[in-house]
PDB file of N, CA and C in Angstrom:
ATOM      1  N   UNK A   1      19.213   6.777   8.600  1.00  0.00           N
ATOM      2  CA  UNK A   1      17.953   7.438   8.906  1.00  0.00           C
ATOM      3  C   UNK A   1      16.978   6.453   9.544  1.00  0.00           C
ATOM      4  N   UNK A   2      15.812   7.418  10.548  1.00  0.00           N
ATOM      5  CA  UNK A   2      14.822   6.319  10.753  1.00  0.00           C
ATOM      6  C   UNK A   2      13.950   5.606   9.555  1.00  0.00           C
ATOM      7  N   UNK A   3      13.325   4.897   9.783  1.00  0.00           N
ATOM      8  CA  UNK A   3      12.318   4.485   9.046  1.00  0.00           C
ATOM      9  C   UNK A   3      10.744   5.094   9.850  1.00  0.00           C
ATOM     10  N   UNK A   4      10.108   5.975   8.871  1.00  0.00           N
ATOM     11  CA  UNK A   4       8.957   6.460   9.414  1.00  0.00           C
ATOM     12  C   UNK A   4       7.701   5.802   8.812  1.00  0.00           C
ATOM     13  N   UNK A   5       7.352   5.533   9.413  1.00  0.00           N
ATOM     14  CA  UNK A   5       5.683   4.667   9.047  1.00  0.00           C
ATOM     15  C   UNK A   5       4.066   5.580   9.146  1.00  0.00           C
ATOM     16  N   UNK A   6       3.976   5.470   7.730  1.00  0.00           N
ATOM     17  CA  UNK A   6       2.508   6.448   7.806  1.00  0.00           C
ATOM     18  C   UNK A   6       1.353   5.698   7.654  1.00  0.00           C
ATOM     19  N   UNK A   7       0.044   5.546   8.035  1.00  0.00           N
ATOM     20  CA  UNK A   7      -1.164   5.345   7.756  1.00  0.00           C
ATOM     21  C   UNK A   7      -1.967   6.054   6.745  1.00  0.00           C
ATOM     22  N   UNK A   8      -3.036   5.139   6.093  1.00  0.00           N
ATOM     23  CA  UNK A   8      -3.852   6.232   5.486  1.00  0.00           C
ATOM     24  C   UNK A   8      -5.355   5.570   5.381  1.00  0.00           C
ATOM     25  N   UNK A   9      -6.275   5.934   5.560  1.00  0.00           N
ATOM     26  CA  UNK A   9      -7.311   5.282   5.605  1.00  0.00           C
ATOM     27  C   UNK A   9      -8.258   5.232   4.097  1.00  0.00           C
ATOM     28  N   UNK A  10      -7.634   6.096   3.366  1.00  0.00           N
ATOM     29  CA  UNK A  10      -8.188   6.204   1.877  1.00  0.00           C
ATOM     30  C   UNK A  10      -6.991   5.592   0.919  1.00  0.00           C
ATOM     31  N   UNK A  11      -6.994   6.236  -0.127  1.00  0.00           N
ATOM     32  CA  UNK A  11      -6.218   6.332  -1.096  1.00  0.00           C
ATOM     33  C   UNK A  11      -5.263   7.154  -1.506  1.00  0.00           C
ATOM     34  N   UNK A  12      -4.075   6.999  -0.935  1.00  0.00           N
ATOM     35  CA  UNK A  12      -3.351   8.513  -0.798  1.00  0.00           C
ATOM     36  C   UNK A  12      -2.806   9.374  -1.563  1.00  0.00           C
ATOM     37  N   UNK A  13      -1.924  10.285  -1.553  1.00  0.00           N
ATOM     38  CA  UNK A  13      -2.354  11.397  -2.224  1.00  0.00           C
ATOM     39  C   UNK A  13      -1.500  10.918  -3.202  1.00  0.00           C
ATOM     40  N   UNK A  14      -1.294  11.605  -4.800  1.00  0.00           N
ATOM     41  CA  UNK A  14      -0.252  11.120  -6.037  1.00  0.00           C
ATOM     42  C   UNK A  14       0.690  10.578  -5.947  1.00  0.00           C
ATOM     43  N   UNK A  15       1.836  11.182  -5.403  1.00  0.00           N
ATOM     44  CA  UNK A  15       3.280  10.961  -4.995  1.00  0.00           C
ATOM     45  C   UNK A  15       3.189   9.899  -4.407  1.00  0.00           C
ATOM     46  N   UNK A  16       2.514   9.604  -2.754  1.00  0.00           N
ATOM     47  CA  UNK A  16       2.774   8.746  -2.404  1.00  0.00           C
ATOM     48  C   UNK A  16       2.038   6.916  -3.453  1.00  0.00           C
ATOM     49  N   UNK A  17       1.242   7.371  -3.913  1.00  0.00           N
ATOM     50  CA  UNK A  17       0.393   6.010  -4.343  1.00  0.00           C
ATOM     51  C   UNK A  17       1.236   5.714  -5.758  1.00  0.00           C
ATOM     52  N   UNK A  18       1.878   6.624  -6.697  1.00  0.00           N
ATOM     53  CA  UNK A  18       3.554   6.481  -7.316  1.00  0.00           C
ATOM     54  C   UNK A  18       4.087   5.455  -6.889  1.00  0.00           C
ATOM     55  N   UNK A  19       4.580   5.666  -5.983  1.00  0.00           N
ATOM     56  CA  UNK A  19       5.965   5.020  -5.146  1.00  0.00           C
ATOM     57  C   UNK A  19       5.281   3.737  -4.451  1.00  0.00           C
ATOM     58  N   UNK A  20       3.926   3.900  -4.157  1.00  0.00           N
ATOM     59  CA  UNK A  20       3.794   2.103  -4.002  1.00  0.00           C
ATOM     60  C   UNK A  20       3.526   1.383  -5.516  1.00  0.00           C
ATOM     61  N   UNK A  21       3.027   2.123  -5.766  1.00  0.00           N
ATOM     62  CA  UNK A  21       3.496   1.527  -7.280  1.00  0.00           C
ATOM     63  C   UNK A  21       4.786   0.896  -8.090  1.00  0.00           C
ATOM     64  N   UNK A  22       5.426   1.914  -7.831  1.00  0.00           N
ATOM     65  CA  UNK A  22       6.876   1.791  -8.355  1.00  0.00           C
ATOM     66  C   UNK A  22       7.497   0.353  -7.186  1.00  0.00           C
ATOM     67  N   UNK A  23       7.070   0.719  -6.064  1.00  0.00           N
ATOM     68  CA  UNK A  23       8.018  -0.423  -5.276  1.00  0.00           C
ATOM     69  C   UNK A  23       7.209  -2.131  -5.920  1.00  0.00           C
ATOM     70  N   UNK A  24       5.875  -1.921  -5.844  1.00  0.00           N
ATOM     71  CA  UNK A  24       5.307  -3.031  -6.089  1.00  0.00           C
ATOM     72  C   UNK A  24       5.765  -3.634  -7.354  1.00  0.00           C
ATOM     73  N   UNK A  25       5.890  -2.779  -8.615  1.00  0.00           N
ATOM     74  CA  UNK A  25       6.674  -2.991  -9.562  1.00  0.00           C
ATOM     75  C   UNK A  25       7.825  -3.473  -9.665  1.00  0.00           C
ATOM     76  N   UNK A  26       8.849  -3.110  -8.917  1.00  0.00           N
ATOM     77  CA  UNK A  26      10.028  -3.512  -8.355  1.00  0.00           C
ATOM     78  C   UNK A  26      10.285  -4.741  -7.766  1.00  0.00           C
ATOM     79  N   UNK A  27       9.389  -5.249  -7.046  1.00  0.00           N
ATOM     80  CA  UNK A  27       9.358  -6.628  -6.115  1.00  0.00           C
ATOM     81  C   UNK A  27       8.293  -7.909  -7.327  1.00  0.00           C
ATOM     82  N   UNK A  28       7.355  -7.395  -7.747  1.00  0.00           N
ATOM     83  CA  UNK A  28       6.698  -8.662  -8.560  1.00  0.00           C
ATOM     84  C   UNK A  28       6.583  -7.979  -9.941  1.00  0.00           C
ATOM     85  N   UNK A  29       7.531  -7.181 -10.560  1.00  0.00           N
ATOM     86  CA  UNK A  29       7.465  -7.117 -11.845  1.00  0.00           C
ATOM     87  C   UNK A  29       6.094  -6.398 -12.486  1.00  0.00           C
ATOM     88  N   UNK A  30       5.158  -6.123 -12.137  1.00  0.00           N
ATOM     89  CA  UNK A  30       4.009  -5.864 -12.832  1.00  0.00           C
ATOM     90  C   UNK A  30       3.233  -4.794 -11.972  1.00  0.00           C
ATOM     91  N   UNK A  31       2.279  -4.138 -11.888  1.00  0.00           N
ATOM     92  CA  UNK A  31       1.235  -3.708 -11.090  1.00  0.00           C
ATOM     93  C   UNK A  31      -0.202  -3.745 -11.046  1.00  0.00           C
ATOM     94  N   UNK A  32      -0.358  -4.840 -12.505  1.00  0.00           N
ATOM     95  CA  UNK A  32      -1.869  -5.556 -12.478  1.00  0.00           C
ATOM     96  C   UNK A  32      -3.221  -4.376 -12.021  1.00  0.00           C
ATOM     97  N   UNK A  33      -2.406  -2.869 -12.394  1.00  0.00           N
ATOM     98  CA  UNK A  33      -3.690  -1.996 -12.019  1.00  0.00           C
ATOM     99  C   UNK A  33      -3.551  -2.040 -10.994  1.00  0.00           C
ATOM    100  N   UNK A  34      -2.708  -2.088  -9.704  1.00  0.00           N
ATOM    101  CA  UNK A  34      -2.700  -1.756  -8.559  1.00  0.00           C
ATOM    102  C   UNK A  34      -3.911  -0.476  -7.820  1.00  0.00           C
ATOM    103  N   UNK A  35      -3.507   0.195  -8.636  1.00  0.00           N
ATOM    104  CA  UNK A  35      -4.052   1.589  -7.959  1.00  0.00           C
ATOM    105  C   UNK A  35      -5.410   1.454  -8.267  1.00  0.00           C
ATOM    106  N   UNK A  36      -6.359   1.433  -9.249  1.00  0.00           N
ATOM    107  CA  UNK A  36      -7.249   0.903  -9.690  1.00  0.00           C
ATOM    108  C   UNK A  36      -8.177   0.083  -8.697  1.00  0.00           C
ATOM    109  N   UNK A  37      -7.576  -1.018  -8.686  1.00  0.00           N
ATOM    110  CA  UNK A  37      -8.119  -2.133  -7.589  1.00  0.00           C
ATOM    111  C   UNK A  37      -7.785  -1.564  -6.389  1.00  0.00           C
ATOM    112  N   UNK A  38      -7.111  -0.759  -5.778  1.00  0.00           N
ATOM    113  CA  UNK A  38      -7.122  -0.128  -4.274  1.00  0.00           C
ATOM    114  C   UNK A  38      -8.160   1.238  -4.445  1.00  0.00           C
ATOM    115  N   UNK A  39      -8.234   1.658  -5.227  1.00  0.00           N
ATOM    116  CA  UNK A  39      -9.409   2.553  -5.559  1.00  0.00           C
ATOM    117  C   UNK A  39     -10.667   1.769  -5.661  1.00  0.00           C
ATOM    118  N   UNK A  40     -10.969   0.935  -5.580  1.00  0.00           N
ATOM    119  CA  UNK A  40     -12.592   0.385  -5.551  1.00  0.00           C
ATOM    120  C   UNK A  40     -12.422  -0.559  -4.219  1.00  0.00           C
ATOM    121  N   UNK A  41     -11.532  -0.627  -3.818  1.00  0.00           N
ATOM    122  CA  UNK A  41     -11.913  -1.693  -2.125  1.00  0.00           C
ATOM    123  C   UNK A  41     -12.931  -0.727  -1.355  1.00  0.00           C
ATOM    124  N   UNK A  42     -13.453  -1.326  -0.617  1.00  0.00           N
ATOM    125  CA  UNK A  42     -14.139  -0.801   0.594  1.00  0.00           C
ATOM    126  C   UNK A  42     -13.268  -0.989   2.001  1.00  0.00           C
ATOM    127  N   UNK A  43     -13.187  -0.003   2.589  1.00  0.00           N
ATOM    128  CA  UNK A  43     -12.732   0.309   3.908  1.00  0.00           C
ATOM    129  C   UNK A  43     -10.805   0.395   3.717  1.00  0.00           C
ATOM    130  N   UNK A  44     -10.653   0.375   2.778  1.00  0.00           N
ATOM    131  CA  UNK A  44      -9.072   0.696   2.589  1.00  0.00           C
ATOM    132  C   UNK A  44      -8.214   1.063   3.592  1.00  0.00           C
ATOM    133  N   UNK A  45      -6.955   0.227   3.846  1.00  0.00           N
ATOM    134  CA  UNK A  45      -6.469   0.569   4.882  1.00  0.00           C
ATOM    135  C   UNK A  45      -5.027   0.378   4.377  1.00  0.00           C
ATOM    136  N   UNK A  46      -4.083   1.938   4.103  1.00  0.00           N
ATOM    137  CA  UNK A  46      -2.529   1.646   3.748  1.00  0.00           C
ATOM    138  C   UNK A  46      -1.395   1.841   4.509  1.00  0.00           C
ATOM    139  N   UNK A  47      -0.441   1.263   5.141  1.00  0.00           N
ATOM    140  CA  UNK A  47       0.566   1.402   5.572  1.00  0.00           C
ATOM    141  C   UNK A  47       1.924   1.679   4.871  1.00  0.00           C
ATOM    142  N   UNK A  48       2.807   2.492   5.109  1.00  0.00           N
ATOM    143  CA  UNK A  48       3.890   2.433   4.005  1.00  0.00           C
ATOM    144  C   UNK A  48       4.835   3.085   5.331  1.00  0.00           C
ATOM    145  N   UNK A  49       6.147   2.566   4.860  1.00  0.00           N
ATOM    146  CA  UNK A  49       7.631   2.606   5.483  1.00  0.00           C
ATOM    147  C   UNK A  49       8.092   3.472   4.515  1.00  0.00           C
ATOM    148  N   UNK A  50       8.644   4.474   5.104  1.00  0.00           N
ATOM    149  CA  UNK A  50       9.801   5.272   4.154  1.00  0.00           C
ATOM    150  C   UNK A  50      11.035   5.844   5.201  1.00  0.00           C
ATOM    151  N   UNK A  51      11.982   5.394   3.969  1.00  0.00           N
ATOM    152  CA  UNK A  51      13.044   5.860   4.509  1.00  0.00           C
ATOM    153  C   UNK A  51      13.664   7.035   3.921  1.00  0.00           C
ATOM    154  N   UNK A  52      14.031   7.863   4.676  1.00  0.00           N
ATOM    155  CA  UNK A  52      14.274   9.703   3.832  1.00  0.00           C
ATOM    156  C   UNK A  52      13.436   9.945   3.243  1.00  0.00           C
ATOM    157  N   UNK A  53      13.605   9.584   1.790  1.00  0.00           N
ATOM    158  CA  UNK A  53      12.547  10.187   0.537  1.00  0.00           C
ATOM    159  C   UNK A  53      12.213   9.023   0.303  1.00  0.00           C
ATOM    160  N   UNK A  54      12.882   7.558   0.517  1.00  0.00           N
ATOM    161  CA  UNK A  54      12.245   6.369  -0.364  1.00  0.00           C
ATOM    162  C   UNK A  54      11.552   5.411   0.505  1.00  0.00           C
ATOM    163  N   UNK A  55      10.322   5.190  -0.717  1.00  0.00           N
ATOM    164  CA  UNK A  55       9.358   4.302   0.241  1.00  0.00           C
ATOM    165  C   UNK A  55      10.091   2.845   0.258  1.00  0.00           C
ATOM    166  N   UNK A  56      10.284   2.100   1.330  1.00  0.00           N
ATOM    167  CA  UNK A  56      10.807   0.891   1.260  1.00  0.00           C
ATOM    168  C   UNK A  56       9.709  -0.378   2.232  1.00  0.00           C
ATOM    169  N   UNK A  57       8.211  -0.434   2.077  1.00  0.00           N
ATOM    170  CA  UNK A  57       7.497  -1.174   2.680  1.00  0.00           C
ATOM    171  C   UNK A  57       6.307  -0.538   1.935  1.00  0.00           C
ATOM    172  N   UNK A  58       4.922  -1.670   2.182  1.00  0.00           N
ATOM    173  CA  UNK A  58       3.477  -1.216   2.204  1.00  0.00           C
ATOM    174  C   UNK A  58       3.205  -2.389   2.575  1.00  0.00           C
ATOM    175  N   UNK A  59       1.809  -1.946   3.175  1.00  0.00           N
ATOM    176  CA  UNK A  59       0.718  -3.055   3.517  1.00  0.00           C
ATOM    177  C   UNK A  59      -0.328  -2.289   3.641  1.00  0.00           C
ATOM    178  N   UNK A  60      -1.263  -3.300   2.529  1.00  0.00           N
ATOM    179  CA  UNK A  60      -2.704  -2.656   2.308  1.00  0.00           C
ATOM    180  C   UNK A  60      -3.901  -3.612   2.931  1.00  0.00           C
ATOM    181  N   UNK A  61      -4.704  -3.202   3.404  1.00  0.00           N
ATOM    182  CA  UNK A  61      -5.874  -4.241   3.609  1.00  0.00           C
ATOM    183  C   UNK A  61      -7.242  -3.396   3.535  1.00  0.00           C
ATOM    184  N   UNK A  62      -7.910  -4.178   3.202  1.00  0.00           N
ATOM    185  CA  UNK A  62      -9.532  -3.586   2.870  1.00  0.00           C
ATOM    186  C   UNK A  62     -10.548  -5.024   3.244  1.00  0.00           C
ATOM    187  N   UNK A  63     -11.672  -4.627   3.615  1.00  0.00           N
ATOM    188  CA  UNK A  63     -12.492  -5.553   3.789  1.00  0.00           C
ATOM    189  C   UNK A  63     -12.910  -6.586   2.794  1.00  0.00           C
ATOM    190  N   UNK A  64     -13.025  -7.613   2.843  1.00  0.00           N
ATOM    191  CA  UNK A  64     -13.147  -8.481   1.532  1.00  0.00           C
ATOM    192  C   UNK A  64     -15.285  -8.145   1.448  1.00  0.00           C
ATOM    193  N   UNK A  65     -15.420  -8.194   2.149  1.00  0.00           N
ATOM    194  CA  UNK A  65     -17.279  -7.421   1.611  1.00  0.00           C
ATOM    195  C   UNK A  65     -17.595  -6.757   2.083  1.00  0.00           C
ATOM    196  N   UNK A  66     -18.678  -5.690   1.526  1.00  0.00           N
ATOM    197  CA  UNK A  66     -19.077  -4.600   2.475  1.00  0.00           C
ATOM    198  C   UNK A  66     -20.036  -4.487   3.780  1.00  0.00           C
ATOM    199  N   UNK A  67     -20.112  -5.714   4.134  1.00  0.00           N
ATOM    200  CA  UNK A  67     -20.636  -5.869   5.580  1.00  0.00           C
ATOM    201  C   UNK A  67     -20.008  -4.924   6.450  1.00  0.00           C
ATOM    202  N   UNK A  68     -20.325  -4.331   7.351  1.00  0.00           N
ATOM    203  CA  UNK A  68     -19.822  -4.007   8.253  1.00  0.00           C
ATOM    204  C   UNK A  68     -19.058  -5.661   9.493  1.00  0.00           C
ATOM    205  N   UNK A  69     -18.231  -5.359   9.973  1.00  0.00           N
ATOM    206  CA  UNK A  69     -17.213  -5.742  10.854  1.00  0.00           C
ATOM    207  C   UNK A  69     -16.612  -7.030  10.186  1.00  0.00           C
ATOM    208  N   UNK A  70     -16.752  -7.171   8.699  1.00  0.00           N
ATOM    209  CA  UNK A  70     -15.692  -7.987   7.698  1.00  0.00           C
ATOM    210  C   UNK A  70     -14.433  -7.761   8.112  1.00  0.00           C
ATOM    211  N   UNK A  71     -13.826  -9.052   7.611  1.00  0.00           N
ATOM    212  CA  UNK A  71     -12.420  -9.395   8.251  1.00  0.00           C
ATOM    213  C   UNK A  71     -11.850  -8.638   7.252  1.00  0.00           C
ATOM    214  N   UNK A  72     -10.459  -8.350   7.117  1.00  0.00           N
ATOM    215  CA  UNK A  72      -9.423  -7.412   6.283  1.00  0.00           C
ATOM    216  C   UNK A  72      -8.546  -8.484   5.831  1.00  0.00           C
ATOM    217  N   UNK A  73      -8.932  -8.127   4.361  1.00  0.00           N
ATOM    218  CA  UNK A  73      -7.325  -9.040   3.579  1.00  0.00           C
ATOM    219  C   UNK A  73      -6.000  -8.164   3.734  1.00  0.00           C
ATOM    220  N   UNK A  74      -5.123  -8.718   3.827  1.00  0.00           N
ATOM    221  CA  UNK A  74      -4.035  -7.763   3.990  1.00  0.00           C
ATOM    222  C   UNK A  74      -2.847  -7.934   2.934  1.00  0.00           C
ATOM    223  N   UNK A  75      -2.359  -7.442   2.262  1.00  0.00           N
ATOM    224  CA  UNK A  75      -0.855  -7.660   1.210  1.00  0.00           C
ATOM    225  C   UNK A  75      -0.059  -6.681   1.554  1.00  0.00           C
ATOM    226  N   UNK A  76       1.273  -7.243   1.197  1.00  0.00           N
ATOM    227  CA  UNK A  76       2.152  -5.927   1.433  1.00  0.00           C
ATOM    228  C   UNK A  76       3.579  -6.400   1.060  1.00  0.00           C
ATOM    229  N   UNK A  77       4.615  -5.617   1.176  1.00  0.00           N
ATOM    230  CA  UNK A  77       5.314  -5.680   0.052  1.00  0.00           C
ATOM    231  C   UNK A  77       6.539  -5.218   0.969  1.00  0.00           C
ATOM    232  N   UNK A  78       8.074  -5.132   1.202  1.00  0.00           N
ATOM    233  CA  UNK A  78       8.914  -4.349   1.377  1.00  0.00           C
ATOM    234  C   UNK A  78      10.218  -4.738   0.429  1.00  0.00           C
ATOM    235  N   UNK A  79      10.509  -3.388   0.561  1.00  0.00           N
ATOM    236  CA  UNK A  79      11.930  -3.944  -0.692  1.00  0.00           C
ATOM    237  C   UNK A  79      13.425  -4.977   0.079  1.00  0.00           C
ATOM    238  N   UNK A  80      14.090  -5.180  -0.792  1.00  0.00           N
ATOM    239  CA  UNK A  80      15.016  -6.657  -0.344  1.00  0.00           C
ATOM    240  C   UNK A  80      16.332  -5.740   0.152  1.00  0.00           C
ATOM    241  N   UNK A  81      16.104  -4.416  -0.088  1.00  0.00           N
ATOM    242  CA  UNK A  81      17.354  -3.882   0.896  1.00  0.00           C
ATOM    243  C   UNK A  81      17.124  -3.511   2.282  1.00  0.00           C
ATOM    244  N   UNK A  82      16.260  -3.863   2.755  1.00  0.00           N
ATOM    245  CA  UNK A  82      16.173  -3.260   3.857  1.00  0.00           C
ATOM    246  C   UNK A  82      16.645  -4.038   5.169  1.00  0.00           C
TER     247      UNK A  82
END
């Protein structure tokens, strides 16, 4: 299958914010409140790779202050089968 790549400029919807969960879990063991801490960034910005049904990538970035035209931290994650 392809690999399809979605954007999201918020916090996305259940299912998908799950499964970055679950992958992030998967790759560093923990999720330190993931969702939580992507729920209070300012300017949130998520990328995620899925393949068929399974997510196999993310990259998140949000502005590190709420200035307007702040630089974007970025993290992200893909799984080791890919």
């Amino acid at each position: 299958m392809a690999i399809k790549y979605i954007h999201f400029n918020t916090y996305p919807d259940c299912k998908t914010g799950e499964d970055i969960i679950q992958l992030h879990n998967e790759i560093f063991g923990g999720s330190d409140d993931l969702a939580g801490r992507m729920k209070e960034k300012p300017d949130l910005q998520i990328d995620v790779a899925v393949d068929g049904e399974k997510m196999v990538g993310y990259k998140i970035g949000y502005a590190l202050n709420r200035e307007p035209g702040d630089c974007l931290k970025i993290n992200g994650a893909a799984a080791s089968s890919c």
